[in-house]
Structure formats: C-alpha cells, structure tokens
C-alpha atoms as a PDB file:
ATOM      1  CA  UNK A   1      14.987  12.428   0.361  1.00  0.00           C
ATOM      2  CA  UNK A   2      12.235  10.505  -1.080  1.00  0.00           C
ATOM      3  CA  UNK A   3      11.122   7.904   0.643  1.00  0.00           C
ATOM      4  CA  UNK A   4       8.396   4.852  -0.660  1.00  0.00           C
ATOM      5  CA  UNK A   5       5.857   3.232   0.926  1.00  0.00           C
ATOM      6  CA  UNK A   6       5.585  -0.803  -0.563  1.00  0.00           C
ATOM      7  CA  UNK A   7       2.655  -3.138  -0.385  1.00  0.00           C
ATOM      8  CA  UNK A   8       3.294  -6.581  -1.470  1.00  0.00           C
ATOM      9  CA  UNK A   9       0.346  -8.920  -1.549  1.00  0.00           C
ATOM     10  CA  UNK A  10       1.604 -12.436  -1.083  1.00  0.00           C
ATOM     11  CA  UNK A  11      -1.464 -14.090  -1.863  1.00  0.00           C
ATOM     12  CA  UNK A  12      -4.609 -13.701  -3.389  1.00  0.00           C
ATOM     13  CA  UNK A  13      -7.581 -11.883  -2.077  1.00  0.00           C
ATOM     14  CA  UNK A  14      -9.536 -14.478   0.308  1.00  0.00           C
ATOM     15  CA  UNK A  15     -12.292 -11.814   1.291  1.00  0.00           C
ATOM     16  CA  UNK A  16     -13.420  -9.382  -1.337  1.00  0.00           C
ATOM     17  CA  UNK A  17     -15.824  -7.743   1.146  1.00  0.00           C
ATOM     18  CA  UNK A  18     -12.817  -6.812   3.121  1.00  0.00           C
ATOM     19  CA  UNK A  19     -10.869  -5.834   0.361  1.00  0.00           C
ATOM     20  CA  UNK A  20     -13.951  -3.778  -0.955  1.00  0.00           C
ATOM     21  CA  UNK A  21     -14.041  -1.919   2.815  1.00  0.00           C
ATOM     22  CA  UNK A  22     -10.357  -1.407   2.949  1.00  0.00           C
ATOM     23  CA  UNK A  23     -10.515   0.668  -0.837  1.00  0.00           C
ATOM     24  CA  UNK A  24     -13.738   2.375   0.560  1.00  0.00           C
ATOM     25  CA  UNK A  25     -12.467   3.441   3.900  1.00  0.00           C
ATOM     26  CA  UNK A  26      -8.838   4.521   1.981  1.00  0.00           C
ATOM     27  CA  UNK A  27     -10.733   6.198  -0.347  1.00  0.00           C
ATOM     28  CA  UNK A  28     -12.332   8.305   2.449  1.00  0.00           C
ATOM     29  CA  UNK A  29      -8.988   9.942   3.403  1.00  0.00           C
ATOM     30  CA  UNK A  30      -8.483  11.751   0.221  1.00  0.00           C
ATOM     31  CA  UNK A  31      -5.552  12.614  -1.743  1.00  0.00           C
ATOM     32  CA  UNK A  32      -2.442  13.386   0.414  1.00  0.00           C
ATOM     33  CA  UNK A  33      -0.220  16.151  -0.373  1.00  0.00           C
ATOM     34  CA  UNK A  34       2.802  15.134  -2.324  1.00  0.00           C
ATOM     35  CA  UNK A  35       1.787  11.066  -2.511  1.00  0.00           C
ATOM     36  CA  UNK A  36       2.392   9.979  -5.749  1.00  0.00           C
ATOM     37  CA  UNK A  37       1.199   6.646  -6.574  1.00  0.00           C
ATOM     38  CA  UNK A  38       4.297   4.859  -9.016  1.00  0.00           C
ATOM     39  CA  UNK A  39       3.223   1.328  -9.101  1.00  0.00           C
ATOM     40  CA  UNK A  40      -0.606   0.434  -8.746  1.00  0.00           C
ATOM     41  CA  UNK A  41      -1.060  -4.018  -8.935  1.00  0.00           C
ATOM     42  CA  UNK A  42       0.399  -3.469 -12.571  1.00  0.00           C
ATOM     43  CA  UNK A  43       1.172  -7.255 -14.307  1.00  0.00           C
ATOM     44  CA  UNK A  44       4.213  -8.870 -12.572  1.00  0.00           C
ATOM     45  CA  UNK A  45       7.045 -11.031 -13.855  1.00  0.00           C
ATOM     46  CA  UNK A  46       9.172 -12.441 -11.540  1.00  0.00           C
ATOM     47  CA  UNK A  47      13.038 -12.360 -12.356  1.00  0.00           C
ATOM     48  CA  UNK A  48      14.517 -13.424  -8.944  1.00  0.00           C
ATOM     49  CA  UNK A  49      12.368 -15.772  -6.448  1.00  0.00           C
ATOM     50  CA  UNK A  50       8.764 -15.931  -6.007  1.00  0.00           C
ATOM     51  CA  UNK A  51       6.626 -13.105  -7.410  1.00  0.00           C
ATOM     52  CA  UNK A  52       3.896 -11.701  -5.107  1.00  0.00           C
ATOM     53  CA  UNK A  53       0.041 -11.583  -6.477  1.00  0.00           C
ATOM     54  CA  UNK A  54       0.606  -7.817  -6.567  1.00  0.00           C
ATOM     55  CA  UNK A  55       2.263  -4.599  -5.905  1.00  0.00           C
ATOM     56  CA  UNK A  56       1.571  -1.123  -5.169  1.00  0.00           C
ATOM     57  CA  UNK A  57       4.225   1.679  -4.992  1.00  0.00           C
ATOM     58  CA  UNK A  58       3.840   5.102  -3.287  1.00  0.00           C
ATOM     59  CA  UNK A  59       6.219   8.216  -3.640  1.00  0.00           C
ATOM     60  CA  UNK A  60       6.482  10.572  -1.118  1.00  0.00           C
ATOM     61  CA  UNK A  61       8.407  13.478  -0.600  1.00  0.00           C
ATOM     62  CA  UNK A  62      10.102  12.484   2.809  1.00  0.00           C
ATOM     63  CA  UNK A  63      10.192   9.938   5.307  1.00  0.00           C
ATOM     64  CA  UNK A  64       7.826  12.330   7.885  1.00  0.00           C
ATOM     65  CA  UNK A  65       5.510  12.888   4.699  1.00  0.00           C
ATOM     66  CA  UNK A  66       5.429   8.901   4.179  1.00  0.00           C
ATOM     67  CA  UNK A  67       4.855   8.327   8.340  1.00  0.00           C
ATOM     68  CA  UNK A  68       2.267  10.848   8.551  1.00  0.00           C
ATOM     69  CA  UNK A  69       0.191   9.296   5.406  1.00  0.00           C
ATOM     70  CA  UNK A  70       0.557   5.714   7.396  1.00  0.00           C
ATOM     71  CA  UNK A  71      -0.552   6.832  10.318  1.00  0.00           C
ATOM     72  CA  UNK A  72      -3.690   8.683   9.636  1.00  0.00           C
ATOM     73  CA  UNK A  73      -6.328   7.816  11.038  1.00  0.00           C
ATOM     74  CA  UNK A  74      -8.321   6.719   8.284  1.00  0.00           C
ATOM     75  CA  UNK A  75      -5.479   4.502   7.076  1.00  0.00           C
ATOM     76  CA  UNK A  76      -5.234   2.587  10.564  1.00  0.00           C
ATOM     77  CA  UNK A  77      -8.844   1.964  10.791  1.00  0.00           C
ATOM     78  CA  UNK A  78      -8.624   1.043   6.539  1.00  0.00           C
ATOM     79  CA  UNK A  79      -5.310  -1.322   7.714  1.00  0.00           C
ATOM     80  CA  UNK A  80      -7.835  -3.589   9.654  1.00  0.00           C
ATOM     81  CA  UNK A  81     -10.280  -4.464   6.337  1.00  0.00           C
ATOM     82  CA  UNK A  82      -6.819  -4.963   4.531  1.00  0.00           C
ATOM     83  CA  UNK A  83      -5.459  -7.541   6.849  1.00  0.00           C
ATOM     84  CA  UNK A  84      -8.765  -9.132   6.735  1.00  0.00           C
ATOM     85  CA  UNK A  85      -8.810  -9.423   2.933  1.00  0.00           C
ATOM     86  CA  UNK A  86      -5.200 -10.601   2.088  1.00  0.00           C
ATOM     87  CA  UNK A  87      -1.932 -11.307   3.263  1.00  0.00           C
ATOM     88  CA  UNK A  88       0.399  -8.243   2.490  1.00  0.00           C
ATOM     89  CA  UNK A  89       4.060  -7.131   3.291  1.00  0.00           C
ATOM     90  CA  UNK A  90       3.804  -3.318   3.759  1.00  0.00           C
ATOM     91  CA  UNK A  91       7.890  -1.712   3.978  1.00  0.00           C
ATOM     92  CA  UNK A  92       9.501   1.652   3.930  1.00  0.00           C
ATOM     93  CA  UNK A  93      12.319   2.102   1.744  1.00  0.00           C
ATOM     94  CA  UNK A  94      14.149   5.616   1.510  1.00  0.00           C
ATOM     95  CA  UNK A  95      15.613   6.478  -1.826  1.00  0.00           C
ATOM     96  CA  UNK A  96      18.911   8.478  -3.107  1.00  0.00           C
END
C-alpha cells in the first residue's frame, strides 16, 4: 500500500545556512528507489485552519520503503541541519 512521507514547515526559515546544509547533505543520499516526490513547497491556500509556510509530499511504494528512506543514514545526520533551520511537522500517512 502506498504510504507518504509529509513535511510541514510551520514557520519560516530562521537559518538559511542550516537550511542550505540540510538540502546539501539530502542531496548526498541520492535518489531512492521508488520515492516519488508529489508535492515540493508548491504555493499554499489554506481552506481549513492555519496554513503552514510550506509543504513537501513524498510517495513511496510501502511503509518499509518509506522507513528505510527515513532512516538512512544520510537523512538522520541531514534531520539535524533541518531542525536547526525551521520548525517542521514530519508524519507518515498510509494510503488506500
């Protein structure tokens, strides 16, 4: 079953250095088998609530394919630039 990988930023960037490491050190891991980016900070309009500063969407083929892209190592050391540069909501969300 599909499952997605959401990143919510809630606010905007307060450290574009950080930001800058976090897409370098991402970038470093490559293109993962069967990712498929869907949403990428596209413009926002907020229907229900407050709308976050921006969005990112990720496809991937499976729940194991989603946990296995999280927890390279790459992305854990890229997590701590990313925490550094905004604050984010990162969630799971399986599909039908």
């Amino acid at each position: 079953m599909a499952t997605y990988i959401i990143f919510t930023r809630e606010e905007p960037i307060r450290d574009a250095d950080a930001m800058k490491a976090y897409q370098e050190t991402n970038a470093r891991g490559g293109r993962t088998e069967g990712m498929e980016p869907l949403v990428v900070y596209g413009d926002i309009e907020g229907l229900e609530g407050d709308a976050p500063d921006g969005a990112v969407v990720l496809k991937f083929p499976d729940h194991a394919a989603a946990m296995e892209w999280y927890n390279r190592p790459i992305y854990q050391e890229a997590i701590q630039h990313r925490m550094k540069a905004a604050h984010y909501r990162v969630f799971m969300v399986e599909g039908v």
